[in-house]
C-alpha atoms as a PDB file:
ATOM      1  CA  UNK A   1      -7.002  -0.835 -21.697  1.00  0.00           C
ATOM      2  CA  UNK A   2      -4.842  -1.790 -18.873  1.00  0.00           C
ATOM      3  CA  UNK A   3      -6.448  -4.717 -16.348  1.00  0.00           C
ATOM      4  CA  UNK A   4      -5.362  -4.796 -12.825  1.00  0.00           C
ATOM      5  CA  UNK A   5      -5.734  -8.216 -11.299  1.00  0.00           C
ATOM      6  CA  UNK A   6      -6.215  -7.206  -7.340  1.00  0.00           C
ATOM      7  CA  UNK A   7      -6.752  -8.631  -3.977  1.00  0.00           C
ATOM      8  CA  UNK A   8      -8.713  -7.312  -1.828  1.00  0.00           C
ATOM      9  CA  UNK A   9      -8.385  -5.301   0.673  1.00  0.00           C
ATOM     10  CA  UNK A  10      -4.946  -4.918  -0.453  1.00  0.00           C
ATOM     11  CA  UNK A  11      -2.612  -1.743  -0.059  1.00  0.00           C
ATOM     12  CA  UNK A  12      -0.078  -3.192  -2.860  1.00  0.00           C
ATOM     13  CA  UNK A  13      -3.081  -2.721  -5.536  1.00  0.00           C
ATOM     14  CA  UNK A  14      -4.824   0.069  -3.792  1.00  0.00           C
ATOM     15  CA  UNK A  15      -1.173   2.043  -5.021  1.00  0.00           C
ATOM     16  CA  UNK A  16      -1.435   0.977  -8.373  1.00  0.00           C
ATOM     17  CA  UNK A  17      -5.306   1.754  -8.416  1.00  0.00           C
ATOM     18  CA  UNK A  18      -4.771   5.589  -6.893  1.00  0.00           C
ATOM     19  CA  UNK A  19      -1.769   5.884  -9.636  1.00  0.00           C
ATOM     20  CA  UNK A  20      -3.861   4.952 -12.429  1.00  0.00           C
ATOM     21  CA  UNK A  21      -6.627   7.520 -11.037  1.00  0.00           C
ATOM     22  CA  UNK A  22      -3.901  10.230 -10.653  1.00  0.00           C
ATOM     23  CA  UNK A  23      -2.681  10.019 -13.821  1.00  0.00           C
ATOM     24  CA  UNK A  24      -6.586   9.578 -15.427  1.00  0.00           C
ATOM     25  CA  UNK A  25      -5.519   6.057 -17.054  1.00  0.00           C
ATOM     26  CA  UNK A  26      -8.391   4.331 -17.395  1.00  0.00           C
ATOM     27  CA  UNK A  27      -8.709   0.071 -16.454  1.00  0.00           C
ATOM     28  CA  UNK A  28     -10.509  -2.765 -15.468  1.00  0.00           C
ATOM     29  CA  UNK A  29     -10.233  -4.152 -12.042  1.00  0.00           C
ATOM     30  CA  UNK A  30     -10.094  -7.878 -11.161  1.00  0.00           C
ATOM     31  CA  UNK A  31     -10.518  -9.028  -8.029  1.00  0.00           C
ATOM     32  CA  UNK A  32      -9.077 -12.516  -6.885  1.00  0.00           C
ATOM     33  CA  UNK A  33      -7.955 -14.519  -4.029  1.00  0.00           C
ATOM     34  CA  UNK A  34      -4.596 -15.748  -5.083  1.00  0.00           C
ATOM     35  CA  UNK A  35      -4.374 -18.872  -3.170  1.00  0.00           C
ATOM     36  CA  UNK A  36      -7.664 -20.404  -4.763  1.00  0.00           C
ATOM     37  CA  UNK A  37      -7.337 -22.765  -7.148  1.00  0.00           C
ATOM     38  CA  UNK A  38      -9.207 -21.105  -9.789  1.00  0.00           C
ATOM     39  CA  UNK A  39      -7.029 -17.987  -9.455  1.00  0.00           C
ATOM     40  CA  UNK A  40      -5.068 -17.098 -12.770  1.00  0.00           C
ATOM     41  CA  UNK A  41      -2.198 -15.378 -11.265  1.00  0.00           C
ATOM     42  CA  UNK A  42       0.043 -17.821 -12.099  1.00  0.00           C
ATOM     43  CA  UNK A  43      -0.492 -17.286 -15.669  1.00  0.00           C
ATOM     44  CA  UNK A  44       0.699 -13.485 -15.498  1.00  0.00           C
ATOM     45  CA  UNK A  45       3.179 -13.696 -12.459  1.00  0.00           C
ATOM     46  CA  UNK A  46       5.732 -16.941 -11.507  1.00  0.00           C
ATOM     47  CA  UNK A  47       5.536 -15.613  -8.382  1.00  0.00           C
ATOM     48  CA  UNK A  48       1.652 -16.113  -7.807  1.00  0.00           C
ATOM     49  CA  UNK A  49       1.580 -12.789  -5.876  1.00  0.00           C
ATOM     50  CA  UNK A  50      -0.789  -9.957  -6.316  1.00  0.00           C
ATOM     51  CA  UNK A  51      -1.140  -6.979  -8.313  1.00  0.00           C
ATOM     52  CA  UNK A  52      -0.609  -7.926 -11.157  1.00  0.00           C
ATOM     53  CA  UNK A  53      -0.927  -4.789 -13.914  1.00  0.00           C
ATOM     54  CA  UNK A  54      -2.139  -6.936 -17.519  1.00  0.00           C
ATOM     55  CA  UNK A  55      -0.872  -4.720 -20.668  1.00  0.00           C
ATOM     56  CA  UNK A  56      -2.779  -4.469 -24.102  1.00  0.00           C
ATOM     57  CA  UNK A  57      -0.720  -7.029 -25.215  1.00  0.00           C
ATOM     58  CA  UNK A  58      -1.303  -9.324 -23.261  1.00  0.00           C
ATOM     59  CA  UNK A  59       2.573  -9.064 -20.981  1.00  0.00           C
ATOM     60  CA  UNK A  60       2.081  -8.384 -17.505  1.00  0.00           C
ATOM     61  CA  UNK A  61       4.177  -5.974 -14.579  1.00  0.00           C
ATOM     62  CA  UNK A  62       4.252  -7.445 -11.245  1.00  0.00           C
ATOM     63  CA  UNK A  63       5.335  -6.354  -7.799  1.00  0.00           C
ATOM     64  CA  UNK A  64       2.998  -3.127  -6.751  1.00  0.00           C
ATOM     65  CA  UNK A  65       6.541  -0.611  -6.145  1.00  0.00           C
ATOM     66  CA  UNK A  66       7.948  -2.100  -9.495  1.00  0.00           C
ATOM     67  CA  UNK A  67       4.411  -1.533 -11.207  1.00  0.00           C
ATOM     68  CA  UNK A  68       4.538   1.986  -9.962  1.00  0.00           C
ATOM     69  CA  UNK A  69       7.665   2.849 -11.460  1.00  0.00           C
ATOM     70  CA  UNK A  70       6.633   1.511 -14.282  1.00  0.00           C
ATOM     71  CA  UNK A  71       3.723   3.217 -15.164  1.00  0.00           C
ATOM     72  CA  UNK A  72       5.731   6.288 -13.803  1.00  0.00           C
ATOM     73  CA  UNK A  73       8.196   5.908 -16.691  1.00  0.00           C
ATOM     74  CA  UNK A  74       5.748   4.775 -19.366  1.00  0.00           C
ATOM     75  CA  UNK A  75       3.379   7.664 -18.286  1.00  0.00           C
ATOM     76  CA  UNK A  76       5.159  10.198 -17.052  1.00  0.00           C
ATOM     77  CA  UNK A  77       2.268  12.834 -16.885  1.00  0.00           C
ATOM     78  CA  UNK A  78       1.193  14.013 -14.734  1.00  0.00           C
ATOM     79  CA  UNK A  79       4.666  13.415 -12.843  1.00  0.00           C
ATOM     80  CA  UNK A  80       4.500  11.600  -9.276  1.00  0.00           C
ATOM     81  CA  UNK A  81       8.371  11.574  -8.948  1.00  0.00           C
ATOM     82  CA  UNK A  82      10.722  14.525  -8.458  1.00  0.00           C
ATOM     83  CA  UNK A  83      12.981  15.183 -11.400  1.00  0.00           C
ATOM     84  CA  UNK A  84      16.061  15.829  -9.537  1.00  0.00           C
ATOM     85  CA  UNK A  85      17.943  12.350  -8.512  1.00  0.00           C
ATOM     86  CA  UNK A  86      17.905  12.976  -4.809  1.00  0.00           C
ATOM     87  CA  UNK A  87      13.668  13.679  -4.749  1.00  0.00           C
ATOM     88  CA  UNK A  88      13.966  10.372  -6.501  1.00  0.00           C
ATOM     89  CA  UNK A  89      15.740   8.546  -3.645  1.00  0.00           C
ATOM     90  CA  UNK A  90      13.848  10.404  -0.989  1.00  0.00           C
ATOM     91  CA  UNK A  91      10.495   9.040  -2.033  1.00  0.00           C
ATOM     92  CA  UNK A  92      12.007   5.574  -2.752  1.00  0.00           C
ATOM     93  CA  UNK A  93      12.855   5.755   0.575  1.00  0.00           C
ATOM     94  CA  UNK A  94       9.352   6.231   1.840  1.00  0.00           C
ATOM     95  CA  UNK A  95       8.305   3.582  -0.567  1.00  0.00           C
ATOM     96  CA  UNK A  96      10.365   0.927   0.892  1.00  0.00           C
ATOM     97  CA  UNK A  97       9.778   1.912   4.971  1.00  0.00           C
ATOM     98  CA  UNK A  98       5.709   1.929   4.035  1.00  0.00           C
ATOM     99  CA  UNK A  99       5.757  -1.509   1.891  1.00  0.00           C
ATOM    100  CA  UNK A 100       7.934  -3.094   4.648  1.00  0.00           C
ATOM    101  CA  UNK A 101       5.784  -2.163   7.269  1.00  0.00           C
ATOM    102  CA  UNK A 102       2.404  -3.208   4.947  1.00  0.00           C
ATOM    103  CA  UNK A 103       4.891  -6.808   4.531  1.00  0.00           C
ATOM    104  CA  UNK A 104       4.852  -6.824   8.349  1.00  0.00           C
ATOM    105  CA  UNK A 105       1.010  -6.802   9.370  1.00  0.00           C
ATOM    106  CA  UNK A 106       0.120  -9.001   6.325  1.00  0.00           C
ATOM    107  CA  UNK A 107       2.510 -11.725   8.212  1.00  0.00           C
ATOM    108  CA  UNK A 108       0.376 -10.327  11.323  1.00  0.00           C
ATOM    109  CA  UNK A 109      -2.270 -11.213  10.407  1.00  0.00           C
ATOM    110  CA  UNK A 110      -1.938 -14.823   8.783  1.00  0.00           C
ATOM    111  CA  UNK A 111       0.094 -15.206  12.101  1.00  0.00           C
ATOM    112  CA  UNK A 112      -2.978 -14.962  14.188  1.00  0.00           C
ATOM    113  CA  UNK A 113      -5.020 -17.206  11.295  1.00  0.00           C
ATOM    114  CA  UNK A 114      -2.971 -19.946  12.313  1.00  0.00           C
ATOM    115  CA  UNK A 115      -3.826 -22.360  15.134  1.00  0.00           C
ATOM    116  CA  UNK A 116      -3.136 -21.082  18.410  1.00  0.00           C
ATOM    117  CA  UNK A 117      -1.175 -23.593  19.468  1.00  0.00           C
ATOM    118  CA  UNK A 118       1.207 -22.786  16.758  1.00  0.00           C
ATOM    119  CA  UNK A 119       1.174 -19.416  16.586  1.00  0.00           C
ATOM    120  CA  UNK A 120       4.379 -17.228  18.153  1.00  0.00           C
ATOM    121  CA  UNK A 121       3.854 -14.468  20.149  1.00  0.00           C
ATOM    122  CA  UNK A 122       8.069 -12.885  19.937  1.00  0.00           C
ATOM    123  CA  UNK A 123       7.628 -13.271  15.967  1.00  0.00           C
ATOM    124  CA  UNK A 124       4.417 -11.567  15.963  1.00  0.00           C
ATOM    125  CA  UNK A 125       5.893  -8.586  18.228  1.00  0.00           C
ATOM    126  CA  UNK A 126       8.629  -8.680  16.536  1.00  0.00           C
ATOM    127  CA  UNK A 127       6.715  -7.586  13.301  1.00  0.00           C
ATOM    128  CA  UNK A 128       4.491  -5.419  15.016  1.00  0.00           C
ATOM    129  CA  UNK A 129       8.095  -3.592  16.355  1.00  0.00           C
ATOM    130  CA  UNK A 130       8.449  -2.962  12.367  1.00  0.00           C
ATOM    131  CA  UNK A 131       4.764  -1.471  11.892  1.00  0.00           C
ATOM    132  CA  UNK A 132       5.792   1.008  15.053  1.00  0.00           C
ATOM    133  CA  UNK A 133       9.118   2.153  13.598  1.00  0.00           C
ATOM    134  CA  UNK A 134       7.657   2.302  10.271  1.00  0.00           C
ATOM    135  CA  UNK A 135       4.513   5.116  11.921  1.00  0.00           C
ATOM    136  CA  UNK A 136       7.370   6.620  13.860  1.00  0.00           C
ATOM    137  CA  UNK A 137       9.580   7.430  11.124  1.00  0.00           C
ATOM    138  CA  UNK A 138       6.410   8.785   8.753  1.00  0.00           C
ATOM    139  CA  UNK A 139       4.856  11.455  12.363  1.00  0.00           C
ATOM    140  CA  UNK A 140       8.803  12.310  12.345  1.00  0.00           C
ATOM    141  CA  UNK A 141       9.238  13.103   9.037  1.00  0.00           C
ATOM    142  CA  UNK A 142       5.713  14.373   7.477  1.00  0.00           C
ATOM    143  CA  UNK A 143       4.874  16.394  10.648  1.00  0.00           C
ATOM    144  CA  UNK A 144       2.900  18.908   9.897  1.00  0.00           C
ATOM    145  CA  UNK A 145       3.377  18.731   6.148  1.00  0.00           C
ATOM    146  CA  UNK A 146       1.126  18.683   3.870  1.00  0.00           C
ATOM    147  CA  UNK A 147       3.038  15.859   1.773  1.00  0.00           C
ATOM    148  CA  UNK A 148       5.906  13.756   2.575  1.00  0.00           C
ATOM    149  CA  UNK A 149       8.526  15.347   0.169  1.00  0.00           C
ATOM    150  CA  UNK A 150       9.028  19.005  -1.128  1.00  0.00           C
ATOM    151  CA  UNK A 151       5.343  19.876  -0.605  1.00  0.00           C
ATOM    152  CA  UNK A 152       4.426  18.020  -3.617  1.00  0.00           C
ATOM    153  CA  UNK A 153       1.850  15.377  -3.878  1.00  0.00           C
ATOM    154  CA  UNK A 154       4.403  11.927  -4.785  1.00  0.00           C
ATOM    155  CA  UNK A 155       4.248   8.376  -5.167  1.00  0.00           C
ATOM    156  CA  UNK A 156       5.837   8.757  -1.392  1.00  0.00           C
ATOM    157  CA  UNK A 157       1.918  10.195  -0.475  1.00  0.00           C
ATOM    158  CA  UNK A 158       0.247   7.228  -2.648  1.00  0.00           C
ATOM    159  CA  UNK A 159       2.181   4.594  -0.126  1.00  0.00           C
ATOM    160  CA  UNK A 160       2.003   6.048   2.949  1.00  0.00           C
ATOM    161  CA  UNK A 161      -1.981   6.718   2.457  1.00  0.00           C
ATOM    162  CA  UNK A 162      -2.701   3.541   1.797  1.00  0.00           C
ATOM    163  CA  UNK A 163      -0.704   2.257   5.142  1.00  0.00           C
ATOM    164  CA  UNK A 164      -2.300   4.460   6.852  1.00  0.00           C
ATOM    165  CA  UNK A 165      -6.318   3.407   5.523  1.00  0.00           C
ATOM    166  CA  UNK A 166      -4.766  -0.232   5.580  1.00  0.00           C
ATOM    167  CA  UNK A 167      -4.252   0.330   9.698  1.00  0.00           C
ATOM    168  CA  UNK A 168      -7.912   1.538   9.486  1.00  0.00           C
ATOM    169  CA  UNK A 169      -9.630  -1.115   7.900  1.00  0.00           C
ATOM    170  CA  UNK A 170      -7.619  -4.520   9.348  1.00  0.00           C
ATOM    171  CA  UNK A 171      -6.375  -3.233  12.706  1.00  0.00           C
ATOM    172  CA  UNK A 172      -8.920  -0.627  13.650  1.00  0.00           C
ATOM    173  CA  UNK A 173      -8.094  -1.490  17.446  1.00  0.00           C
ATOM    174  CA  UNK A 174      -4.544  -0.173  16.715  1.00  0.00           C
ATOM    175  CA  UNK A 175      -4.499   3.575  18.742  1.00  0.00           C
ATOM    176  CA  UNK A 176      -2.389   5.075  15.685  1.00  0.00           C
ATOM    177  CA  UNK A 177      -4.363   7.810  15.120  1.00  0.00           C
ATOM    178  CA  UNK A 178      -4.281   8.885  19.041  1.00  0.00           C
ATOM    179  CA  UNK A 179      -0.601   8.270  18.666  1.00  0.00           C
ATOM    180  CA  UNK A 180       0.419  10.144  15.947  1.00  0.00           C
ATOM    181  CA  UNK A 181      -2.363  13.240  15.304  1.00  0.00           C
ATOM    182  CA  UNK A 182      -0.241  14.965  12.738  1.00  0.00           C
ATOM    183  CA  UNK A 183      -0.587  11.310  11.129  1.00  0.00           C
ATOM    184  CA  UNK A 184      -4.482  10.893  11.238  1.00  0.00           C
ATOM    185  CA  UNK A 185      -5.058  14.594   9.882  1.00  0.00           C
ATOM    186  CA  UNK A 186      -2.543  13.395   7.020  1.00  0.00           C
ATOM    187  CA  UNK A 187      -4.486  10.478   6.063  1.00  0.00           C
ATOM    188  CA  UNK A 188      -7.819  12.766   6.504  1.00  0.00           C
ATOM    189  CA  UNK A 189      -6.640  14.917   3.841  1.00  0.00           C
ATOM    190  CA  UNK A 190      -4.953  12.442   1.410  1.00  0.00           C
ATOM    191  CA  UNK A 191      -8.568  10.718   1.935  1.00  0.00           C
ATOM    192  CA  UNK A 192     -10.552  13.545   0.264  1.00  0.00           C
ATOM    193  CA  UNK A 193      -8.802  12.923  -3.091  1.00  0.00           C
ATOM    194  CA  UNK A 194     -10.980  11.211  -6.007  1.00  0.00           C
ATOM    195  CA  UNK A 195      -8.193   8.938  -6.527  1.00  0.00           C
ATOM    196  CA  UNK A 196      -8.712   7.653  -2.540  1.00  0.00           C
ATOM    197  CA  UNK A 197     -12.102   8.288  -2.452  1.00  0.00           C
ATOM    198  CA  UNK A 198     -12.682   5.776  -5.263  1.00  0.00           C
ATOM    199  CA  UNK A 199     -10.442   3.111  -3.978  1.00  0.00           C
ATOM    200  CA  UNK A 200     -11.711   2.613  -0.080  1.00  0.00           C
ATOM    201  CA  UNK A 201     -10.682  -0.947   0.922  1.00  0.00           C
ATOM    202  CA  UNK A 202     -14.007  -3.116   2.177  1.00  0.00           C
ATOM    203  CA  UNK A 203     -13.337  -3.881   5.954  1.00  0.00           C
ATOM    204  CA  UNK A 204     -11.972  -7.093   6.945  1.00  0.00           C
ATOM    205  CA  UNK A 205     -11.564  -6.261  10.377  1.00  0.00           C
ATOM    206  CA  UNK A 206      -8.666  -8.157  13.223  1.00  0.00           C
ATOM    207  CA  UNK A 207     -10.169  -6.860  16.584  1.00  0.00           C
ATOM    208  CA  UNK A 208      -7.374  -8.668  18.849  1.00  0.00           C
ATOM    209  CA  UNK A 209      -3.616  -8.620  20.003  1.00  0.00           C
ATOM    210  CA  UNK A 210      -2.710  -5.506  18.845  1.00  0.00           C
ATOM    211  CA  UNK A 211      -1.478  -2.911  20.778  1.00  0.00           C
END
């Protein structure tokens, strides 16, 4: 059985944890706080960053969008990637605006952990800017859809979900839902899947300086 070492409430693992679900591949979760010192992260990633997927043999995948593929091309069924090459690219594409934008508010918010005398307002706009472009590019291009690409439940729906809940549970003061409707009733319906259901983030709630 596969272990997945996870932080929580991260969206990197909450991906790997809805793929597993989607697919019906069973593991053990393993929650962790990285930076402590008892954390054993470093022992399955030189990077010391989490998810961390654990195999039976003991070798480890790393990097949630590289873990995804992974476990795409190791268990292909049922399939969460087109077959044709440009489907491919199309929900890479989604992949890499939604984990940029995740990137963005996790620098938010250790930003606003830091002393307040140290902390920089331009840097932290400037990756709030990224967060914007990154909802304004998934209202444009969803819209009324019921997925993000060829009406077909993809790993493209798997990382803009888990944005979306992300927004939700850290930056509930963040109007996206009022901003982007077609977005909110998105997330609503990706929501009523087992596989999202089962994998809620616990609140950890920033209630200031976001706009």
């Amino acid at each position: 059985m596969y272990k997945l070492i996870s932080a929580t409430p991260s969206p990197y693992a909450r991906k790997v944890r809805i793929q597993l679900a989607e697919k019906g591949i069973p593991f053990e979760l393993i929650t962790e706080v990285p930076w402590n010192t008892d954390t054993q992260t470093p022992l399955y990633n030189p990077l010391e960053k989490l998810p961390v997927l654990i195999c039976e043999d003991g070798s480890s995948v790393f990097e949630s969008r590289y873990i995804n593929e992974w476990i795409e091309y190791k268990h292909p069924t049922p399939p969460l990637f087109p077959k044709d090459v440009e489907g491919i690219l199309a929900v890479k594409r989604f992949e890499v605006i939604v984990d940029g934008a995740c990137d963005a508010l996790v620098l938010m918010f250790f930003e606003i952990a830091r002393d307040k005398d140290k902390q920089s307002q331009p840097w932290f706009e400037r990756q709030q800017r990224k967060v914007d472009g990154a909802l304004r590019y998934l209202s444009e291009s969803i819209g009324t859809k019921a997925f993000c690409h060829a009406n077909t439940f993809s790993l493209a729906d798997i990382a803009a979900g888990t944005l979306l809940r992300y927004l939700t549970v850290r930056w509930p003061a963040k109007p996206w839902r009022d901003q982007y409707p077609n977005l909110a009733a998105y997330s609503d319906r990706l929501e009523l899947r087992p596989s999202f259901k089962n994998s809620v983030p616990v609140p950890q709630v920033i209630r200031d300086r976001v706009a």
